[in-house]
Structures are given as C-alpha cells and as structure tokens.
N, C-alpha and C. Protein backbone atom coordinates (compact mmCIF):
# COMPACT_ATOMS: atom_id res chain seq x y z
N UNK A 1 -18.58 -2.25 21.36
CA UNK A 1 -17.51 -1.49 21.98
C UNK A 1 -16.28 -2.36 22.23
N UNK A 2 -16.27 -3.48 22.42
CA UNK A 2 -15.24 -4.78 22.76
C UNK A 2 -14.37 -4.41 21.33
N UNK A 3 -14.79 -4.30 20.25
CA UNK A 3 -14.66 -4.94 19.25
C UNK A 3 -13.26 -3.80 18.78
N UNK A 4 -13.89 -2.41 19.49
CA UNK A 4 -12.94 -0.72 19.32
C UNK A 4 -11.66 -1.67 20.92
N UNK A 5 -12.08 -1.81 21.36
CA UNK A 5 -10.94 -1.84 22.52
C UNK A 5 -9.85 -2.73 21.95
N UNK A 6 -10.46 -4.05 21.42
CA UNK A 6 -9.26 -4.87 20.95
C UNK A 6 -8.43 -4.41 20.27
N UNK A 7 -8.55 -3.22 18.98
CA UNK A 7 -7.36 -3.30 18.59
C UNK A 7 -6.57 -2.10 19.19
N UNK A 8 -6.71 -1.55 20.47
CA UNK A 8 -5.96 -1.09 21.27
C UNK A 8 -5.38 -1.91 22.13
N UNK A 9 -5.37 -3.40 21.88
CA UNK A 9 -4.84 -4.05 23.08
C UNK A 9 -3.48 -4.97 21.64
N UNK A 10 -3.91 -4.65 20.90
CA UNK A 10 -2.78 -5.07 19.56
C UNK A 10 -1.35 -4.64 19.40
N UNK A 11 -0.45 -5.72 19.22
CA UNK A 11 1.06 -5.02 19.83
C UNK A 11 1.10 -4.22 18.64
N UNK A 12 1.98 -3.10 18.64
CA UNK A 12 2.21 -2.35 17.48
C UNK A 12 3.70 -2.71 16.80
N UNK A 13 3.13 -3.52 15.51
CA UNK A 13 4.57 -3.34 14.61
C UNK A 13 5.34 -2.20 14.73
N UNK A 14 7.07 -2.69 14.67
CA UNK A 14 8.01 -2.09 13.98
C UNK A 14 7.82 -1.72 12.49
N UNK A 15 8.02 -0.38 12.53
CA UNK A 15 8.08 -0.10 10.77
C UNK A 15 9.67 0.36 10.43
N UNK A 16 10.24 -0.08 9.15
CA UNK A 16 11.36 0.20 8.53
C UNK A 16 10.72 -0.05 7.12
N UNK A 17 11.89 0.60 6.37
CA UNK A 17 11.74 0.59 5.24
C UNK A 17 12.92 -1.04 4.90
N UNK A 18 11.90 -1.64 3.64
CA UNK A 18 13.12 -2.66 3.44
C UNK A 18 14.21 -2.49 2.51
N UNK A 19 14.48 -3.73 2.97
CA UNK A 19 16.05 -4.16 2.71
C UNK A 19 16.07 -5.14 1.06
N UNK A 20 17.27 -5.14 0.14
CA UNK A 20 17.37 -6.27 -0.44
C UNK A 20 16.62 -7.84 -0.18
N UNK A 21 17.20 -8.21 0.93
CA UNK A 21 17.26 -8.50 1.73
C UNK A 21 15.60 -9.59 2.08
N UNK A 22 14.79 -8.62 2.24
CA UNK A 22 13.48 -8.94 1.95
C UNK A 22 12.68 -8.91 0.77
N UNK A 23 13.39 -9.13 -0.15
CA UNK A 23 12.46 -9.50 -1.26
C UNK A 23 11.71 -10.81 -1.48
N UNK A 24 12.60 -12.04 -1.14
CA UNK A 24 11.63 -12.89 -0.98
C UNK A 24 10.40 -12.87 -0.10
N UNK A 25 10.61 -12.58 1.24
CA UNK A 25 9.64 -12.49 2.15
C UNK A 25 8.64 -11.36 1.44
N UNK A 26 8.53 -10.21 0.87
CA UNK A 26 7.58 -9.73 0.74
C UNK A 26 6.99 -10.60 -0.28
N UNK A 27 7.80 -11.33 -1.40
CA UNK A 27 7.18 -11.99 -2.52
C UNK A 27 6.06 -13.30 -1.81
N UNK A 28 6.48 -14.13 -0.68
CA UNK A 28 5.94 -15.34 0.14
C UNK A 28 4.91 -14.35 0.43
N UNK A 29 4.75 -13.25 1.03
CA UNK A 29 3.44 -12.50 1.76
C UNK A 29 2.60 -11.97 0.49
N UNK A 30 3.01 -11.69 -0.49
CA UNK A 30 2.25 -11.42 -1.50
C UNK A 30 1.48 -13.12 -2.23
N UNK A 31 2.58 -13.54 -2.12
CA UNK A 31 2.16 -14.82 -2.67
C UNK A 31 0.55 -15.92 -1.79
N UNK A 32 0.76 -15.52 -0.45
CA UNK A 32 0.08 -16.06 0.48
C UNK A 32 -1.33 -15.74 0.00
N UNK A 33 -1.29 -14.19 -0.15
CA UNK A 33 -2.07 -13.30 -0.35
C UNK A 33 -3.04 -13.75 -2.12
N UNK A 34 -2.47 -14.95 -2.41
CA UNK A 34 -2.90 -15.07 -3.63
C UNK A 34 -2.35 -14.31 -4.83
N UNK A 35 -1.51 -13.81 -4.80
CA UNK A 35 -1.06 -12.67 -5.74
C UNK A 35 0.15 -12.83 -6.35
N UNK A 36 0.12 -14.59 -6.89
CA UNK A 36 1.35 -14.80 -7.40
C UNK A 36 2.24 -14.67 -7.83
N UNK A 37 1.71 -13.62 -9.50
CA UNK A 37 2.80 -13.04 -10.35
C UNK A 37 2.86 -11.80 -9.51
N UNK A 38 2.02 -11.18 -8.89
CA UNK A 38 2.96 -9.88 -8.52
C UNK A 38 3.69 -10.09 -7.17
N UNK A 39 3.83 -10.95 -6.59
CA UNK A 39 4.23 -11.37 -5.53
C UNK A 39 5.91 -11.55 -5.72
N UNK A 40 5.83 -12.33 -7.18
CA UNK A 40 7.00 -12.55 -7.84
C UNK A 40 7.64 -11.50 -8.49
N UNK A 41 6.48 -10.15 -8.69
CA UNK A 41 7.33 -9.04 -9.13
C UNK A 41 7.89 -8.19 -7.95
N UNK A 42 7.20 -8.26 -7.01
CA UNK A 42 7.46 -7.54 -5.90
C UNK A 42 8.74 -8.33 -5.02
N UNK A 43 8.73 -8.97 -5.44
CA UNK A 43 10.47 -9.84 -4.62
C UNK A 43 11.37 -9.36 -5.83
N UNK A 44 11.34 -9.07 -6.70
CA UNK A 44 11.90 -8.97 -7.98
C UNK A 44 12.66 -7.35 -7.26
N UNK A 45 11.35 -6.88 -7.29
CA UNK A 45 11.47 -4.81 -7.09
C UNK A 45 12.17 -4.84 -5.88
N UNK A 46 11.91 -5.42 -4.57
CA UNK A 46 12.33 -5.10 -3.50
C UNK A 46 13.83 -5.46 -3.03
N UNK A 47 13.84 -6.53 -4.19
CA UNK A 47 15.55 -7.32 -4.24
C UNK A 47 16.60 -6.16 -4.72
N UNK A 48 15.92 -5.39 -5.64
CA UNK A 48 16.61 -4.08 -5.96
C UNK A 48 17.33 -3.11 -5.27
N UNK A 49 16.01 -2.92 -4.23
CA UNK A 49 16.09 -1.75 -3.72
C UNK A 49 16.36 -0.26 -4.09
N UNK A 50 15.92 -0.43 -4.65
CA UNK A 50 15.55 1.35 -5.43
C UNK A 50 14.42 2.06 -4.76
N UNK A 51 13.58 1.27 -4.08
CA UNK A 51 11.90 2.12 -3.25
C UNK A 51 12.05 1.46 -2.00
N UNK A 52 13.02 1.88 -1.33
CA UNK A 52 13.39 1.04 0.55
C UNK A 52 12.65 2.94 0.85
N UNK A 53 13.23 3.55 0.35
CA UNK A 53 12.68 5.16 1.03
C UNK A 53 11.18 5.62 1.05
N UNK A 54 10.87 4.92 0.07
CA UNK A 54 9.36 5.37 -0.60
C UNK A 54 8.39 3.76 -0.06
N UNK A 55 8.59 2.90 0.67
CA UNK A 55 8.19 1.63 0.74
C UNK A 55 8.53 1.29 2.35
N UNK A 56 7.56 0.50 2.93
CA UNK A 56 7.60 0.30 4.22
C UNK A 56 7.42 -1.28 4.71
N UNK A 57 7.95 -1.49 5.84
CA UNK A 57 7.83 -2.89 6.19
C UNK A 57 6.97 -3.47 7.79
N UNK A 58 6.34 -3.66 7.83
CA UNK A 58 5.80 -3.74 9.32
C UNK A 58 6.63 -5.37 9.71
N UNK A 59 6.03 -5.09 10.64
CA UNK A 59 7.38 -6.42 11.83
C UNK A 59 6.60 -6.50 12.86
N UNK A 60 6.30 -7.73 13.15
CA UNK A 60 5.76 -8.42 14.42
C UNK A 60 6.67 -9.55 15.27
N UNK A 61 7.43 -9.43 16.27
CA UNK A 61 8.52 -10.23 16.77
C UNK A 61 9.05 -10.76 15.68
N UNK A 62 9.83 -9.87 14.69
CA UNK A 62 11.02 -10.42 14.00
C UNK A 62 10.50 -11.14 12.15
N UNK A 63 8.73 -10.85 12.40
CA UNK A 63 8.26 -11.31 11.36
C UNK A 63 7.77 -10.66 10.71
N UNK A 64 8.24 -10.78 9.33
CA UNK A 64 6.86 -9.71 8.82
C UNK A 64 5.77 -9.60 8.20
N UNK A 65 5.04 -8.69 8.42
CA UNK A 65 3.36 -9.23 8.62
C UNK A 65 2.89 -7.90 7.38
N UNK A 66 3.48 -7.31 7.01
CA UNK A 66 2.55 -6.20 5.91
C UNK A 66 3.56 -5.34 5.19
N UNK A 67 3.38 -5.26 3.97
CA UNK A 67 4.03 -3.99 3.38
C UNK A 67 3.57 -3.26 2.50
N UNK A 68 4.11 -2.11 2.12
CA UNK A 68 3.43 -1.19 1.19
C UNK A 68 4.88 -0.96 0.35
N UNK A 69 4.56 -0.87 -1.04
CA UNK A 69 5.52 -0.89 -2.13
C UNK A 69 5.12 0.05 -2.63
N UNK A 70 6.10 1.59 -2.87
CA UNK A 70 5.50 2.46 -3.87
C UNK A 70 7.05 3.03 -4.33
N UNK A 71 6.60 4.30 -5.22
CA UNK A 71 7.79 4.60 -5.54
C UNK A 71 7.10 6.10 -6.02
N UNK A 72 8.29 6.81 -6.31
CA UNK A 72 7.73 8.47 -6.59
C UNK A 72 7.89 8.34 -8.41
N UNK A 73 7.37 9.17 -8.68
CA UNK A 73 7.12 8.58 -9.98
C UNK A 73 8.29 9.28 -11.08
N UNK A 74 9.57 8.69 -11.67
CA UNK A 74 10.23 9.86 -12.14
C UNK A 74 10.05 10.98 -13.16
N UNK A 75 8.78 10.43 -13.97
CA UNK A 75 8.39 11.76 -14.39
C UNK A 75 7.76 12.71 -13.91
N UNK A 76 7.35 11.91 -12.62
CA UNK A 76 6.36 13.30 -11.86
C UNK A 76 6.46 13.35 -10.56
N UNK A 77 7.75 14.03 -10.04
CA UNK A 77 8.42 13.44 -8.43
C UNK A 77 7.67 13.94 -7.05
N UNK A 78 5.78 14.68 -7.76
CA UNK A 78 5.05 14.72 -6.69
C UNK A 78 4.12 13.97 -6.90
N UNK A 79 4.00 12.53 -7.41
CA UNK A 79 3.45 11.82 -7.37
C UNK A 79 3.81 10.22 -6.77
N UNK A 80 3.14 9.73 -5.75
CA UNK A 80 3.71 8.46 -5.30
C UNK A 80 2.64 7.71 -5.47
N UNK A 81 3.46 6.65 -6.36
CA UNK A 81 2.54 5.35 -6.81
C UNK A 81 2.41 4.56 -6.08
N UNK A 82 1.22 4.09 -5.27
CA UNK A 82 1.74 2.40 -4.86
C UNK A 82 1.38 1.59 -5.42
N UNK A 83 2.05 0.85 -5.12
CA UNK A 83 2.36 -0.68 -6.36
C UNK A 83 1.40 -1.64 -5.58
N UNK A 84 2.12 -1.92 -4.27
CA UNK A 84 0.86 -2.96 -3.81
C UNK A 84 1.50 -2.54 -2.08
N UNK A 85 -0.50 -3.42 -1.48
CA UNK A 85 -0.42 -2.80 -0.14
C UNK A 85 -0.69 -4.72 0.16
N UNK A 86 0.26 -5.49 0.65
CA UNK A 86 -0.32 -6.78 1.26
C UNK A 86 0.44 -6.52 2.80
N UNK A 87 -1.19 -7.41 3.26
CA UNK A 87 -1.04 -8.01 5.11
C UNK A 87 -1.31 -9.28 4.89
N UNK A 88 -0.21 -9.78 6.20
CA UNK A 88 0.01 -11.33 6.38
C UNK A 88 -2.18 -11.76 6.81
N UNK A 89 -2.15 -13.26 6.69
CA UNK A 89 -2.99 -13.63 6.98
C UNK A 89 -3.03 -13.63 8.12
N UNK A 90 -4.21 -13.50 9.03
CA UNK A 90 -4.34 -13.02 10.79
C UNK A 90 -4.35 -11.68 11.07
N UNK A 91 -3.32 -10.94 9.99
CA UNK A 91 -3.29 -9.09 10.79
C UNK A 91 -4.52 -8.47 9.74
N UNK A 92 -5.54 -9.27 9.26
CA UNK A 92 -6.40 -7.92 8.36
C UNK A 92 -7.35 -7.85 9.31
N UNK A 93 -7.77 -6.44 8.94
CA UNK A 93 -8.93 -6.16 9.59
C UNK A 93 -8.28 -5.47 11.37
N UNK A 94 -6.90 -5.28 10.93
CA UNK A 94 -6.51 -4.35 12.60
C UNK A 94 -6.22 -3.01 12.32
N UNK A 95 -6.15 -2.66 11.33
CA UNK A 95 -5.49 -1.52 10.80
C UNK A 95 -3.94 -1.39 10.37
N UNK A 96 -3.25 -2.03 10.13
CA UNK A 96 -1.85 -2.48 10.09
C UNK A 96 -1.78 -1.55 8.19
N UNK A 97 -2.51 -1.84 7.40
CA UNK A 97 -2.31 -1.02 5.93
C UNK A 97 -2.38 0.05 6.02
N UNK A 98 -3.60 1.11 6.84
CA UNK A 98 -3.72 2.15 7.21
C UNK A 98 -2.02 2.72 7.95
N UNK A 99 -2.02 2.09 8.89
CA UNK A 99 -0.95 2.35 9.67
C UNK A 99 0.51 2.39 8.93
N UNK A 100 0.96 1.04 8.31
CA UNK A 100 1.77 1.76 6.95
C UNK A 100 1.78 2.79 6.19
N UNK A 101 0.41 3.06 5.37
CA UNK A 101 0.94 4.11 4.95
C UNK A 101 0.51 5.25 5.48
N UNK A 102 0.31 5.15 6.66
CA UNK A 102 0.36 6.70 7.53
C UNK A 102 2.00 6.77 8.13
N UNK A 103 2.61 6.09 8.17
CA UNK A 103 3.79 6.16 8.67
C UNK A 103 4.68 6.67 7.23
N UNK A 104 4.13 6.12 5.77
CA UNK A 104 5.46 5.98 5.10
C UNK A 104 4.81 7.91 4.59
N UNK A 105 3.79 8.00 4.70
CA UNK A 105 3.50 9.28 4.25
C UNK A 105 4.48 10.43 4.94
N UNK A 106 4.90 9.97 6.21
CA UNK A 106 5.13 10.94 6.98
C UNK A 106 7.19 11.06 6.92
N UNK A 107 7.47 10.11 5.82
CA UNK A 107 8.71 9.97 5.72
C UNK A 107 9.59 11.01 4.72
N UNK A 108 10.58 11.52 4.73
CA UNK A 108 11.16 12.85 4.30
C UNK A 108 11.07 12.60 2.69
N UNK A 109 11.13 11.11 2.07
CA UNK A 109 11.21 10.56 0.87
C UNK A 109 9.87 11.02 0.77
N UNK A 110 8.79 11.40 1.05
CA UNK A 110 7.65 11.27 0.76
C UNK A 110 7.14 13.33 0.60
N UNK A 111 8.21 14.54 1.33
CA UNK A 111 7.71 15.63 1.39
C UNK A 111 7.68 16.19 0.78
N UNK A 112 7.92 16.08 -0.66
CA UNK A 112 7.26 16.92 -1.65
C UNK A 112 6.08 16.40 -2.49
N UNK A 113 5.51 14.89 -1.98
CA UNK A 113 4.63 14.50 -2.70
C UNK A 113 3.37 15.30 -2.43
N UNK A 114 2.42 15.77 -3.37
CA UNK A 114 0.65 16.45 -3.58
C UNK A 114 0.03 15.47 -4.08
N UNK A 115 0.25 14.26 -4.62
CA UNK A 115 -0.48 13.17 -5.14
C UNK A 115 -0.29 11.80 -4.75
N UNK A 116 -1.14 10.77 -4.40
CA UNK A 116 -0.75 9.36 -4.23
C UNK A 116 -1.77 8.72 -4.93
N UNK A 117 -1.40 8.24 -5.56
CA UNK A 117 -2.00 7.18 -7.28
C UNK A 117 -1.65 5.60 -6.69
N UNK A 118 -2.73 4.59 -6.91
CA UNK A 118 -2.72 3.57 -6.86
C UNK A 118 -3.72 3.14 -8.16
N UNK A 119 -3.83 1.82 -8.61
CA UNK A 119 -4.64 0.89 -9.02
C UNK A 119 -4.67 0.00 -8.74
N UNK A 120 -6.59 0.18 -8.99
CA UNK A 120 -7.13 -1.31 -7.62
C UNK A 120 -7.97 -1.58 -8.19
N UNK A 121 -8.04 -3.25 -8.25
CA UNK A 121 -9.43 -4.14 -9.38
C UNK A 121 -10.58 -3.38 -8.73
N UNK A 122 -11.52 -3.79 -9.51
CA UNK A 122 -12.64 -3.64 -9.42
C UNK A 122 -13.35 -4.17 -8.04
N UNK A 123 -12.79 -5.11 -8.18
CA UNK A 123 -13.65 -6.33 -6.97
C UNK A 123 -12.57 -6.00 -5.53
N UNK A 124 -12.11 -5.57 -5.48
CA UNK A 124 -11.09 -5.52 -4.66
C UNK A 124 -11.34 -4.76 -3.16
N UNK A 125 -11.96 -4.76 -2.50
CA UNK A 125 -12.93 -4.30 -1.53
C UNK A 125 -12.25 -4.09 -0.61
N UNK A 126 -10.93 -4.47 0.20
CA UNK A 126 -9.98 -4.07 0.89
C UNK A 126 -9.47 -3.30 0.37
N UNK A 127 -8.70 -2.93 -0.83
CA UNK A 127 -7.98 -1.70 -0.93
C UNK A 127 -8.98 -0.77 -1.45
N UNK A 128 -10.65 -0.86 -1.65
CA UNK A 128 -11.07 0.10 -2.06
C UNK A 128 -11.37 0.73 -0.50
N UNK A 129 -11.47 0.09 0.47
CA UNK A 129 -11.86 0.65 1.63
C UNK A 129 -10.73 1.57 2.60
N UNK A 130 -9.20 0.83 1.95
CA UNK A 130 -8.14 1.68 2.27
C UNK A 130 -8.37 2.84 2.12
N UNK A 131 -8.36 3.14 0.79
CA UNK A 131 -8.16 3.87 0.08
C UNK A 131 -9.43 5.28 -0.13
N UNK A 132 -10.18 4.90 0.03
CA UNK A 132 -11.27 5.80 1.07
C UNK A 132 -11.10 6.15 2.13
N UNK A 133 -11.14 5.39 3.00
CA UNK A 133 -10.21 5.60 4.68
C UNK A 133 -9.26 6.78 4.26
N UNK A 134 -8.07 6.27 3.27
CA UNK A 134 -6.65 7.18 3.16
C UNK A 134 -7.47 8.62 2.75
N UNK A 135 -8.39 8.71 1.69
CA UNK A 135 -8.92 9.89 1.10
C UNK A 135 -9.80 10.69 2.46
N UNK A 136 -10.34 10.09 2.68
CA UNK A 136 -11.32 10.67 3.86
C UNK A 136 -10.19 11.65 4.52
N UNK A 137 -9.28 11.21 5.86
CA UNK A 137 -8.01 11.47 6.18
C UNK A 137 -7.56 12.52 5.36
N UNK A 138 -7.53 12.57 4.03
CA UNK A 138 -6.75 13.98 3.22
C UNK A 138 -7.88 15.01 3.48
N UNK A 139 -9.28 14.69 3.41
CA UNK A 139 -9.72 15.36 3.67
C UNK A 139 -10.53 16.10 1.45
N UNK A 140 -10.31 14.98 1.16
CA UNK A 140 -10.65 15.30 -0.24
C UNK A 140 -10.86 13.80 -1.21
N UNK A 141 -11.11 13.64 -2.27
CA UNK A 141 -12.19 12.15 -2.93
C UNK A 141 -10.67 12.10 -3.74
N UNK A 142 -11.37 10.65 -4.21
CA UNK A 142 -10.31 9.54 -4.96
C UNK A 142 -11.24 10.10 -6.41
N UNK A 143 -10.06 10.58 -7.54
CA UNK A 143 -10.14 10.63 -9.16
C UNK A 143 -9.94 9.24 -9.06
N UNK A 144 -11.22 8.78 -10.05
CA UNK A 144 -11.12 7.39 -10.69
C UNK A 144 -11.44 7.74 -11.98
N UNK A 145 -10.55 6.70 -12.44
CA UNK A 145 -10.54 6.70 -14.06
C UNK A 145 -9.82 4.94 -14.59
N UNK A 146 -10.44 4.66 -15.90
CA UNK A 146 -10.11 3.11 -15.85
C UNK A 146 -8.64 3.03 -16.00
N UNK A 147 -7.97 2.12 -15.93
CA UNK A 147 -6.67 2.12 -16.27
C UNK A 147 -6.14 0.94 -16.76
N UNK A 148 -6.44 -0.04 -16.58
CA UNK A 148 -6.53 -1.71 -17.38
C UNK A 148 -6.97 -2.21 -17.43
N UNK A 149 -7.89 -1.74 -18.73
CA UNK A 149 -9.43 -2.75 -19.16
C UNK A 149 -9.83 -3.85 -19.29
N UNK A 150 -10.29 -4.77 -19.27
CA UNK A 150 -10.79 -6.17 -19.67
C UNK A 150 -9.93 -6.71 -20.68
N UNK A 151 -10.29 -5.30 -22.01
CA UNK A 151 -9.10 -6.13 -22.69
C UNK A 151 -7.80 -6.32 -22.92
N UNK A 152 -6.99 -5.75 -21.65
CA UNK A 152 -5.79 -5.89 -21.63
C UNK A 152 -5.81 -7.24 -21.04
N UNK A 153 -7.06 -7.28 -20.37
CA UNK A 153 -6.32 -8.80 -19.25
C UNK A 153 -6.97 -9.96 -19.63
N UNK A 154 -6.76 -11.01 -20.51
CA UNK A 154 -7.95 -11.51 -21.01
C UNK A 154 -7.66 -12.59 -20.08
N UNK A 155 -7.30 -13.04 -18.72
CA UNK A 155 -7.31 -14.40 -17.93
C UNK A 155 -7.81 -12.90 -16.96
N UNK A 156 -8.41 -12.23 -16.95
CA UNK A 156 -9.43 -11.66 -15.91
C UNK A 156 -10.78 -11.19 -16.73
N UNK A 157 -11.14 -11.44 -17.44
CA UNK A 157 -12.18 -10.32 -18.35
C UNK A 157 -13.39 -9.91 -17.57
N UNK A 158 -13.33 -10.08 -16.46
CA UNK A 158 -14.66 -9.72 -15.61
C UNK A 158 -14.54 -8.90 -14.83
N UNK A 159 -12.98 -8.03 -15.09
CA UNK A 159 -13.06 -6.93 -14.00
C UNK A 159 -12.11 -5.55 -14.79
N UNK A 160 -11.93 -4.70 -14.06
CA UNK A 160 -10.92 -3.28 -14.77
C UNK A 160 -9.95 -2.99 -13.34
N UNK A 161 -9.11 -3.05 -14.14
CA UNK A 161 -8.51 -1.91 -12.87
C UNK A 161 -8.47 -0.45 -12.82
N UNK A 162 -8.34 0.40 -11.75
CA UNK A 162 -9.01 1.60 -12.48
C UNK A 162 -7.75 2.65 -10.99
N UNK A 163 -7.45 3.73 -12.42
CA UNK A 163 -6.33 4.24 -11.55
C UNK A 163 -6.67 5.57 -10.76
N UNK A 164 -6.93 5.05 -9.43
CA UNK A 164 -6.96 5.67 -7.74
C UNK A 164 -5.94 6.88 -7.46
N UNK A 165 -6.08 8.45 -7.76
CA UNK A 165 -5.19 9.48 -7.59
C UNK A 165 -6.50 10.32 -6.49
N UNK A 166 -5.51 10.79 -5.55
CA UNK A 166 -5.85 11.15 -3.95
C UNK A 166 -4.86 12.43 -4.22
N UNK A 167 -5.53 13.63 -3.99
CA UNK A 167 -4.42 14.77 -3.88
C UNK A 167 -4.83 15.14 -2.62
N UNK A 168 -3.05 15.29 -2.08
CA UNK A 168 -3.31 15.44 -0.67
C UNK A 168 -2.97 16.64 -0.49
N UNK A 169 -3.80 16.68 0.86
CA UNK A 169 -3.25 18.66 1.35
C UNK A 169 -2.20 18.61 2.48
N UNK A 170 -1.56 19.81 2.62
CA UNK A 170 -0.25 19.77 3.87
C UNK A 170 -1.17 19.89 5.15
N UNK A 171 -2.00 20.02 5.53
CA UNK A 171 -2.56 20.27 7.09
C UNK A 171 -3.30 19.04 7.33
N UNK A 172 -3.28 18.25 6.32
CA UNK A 172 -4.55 16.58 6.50
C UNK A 172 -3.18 15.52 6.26
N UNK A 173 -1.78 15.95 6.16
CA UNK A 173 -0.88 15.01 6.09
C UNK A 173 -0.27 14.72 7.07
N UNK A 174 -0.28 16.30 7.77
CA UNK A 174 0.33 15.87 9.04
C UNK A 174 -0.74 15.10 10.14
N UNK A 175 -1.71 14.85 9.60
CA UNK A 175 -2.64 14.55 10.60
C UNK A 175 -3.05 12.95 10.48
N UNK A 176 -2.13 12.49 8.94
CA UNK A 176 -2.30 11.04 9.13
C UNK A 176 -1.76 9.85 10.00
C-alpha cells in the first residue's frame, strides 16, 4: 500500500507542448535513454516544430524529464502516430508516460483522431506495458502486425518491430 501512496506524494509536472527550442534537450533525454540515432532524429523533428500541437513536454522545476513525439498522419488525419515516448532517468516507473499521453490525447490537435499507431521492438517491455495500460483505458486491444523485420535491421537481427494501432472510442477518451 506504501508503494500506491508514493506516487501521490509525487510533484506533478508541467505539461506544454514544445518549442524549437527543445530539440536538443529532447535529443540528450532520448540519448540518455540509450536511443542514440533516434535521439538525434528527434532533436532533428522537434527543432522543426511542425508536431509542438500533436507532441508534449513534461517539466519538473524548469527541467525536463519526459516527452511524447507524435504527429497526425497526413494521409490519414485520424490517425496519430507516436514516434517515441522517453522519461528522464529517476521518473520511470511513476506514471509520467501515461500521464503525457493522457494529457496530449485530450488536446484540440488531437479531436478528430479514432486511431493511435505506434511501433515498439519486440523486447521493449515499457512501452509494451504503456501501451496496454493506454488500450485497456480505450477500453478496446492493440492490432499488432510486424512492421520492421529483422531484415530490415541487420545491427538488430534478434528482434521486429511491430506496428501498435489502438482505436479509440469518444466516451473512454474523455476518461483518459
């Protein structure tokens, strides 16, 4: 029971959507995260700013500690992709990813979306647990299907990534 109280005693990040601005910093938090080249793509994307509406930033006194990168998809503008979900080292395991994208779901950039599509390795056991969590919450299962096989990735050949589509309903959205 200690274990449910603590993270009610957890300050609650600021959420905004980012800025130019933060592209490096999300790239250093991705990077931390082990996730080099996309770390480096994701400072790349966020330097843009084309997905500040569709993409969220959590903030802990002035720092930031988690983000979620997605974008609506332009061929299919009820579909939102996310690209990647990283938390700083220290905030996993509080709910801080959940909490992103229950916040960015609930954003006006986000009200015509019926679908949210991710891909997530195989081995990847935090975002598969998100992402169940997120499905549970809709109130309906994750379509899996492979999406970048072994042999696309030959400096991974021991795993797939496999692409995560969640159709959500309007009465389980407002409830995230």
């Amino acid at each position: 029971m200690k274990h449910s109280l603590e993270l009610f005693e957890q300050p609650i990040p600021a959420m905004r959507a980012p800025t130019a601005e933060d592209g490096k910093t999300i790239a250093a938090l991705a990077q931390r995260a082990e996730q080099e080249v996309v770390g480096e793509l994701l400072g790349a994307l966020a330097e843009v700013g084309d997905f500040g509406e569709t993409s969220i930033i959590a903030e802990l006194n002035g720092e930031v500690v988690g983000a979620v990168l997605a974008y609506v998809l332009p061929y299919d503008p009820q579909t939102l992709f996310i690209w990647q979900v990283t938390v700083a080292e220290g905030e996993e395991g509080k709910g801080l990813a959940s909490l992103m994208l229950g916040q960015l779901m609930r954003r006006d950039a986000c009200a015509d979306v019926t679908r949210v599509q991710t891909a997530i390795p195989s081995s990847d056991e935090h975002a598969w647990t998100l992402f169940r969590r997120f499905a549970h919450w809709q109130r309906t299962r994750m379509d899996i299907q492979p999406f970048v096989t072994q042999a696309l990735k030959p400096h991974r050949r021991h795993e797939n990534d496999n692409l995560v589509t969640i159709h959500l309903h309007s009465e389980a959205r407002q409830a995230v």
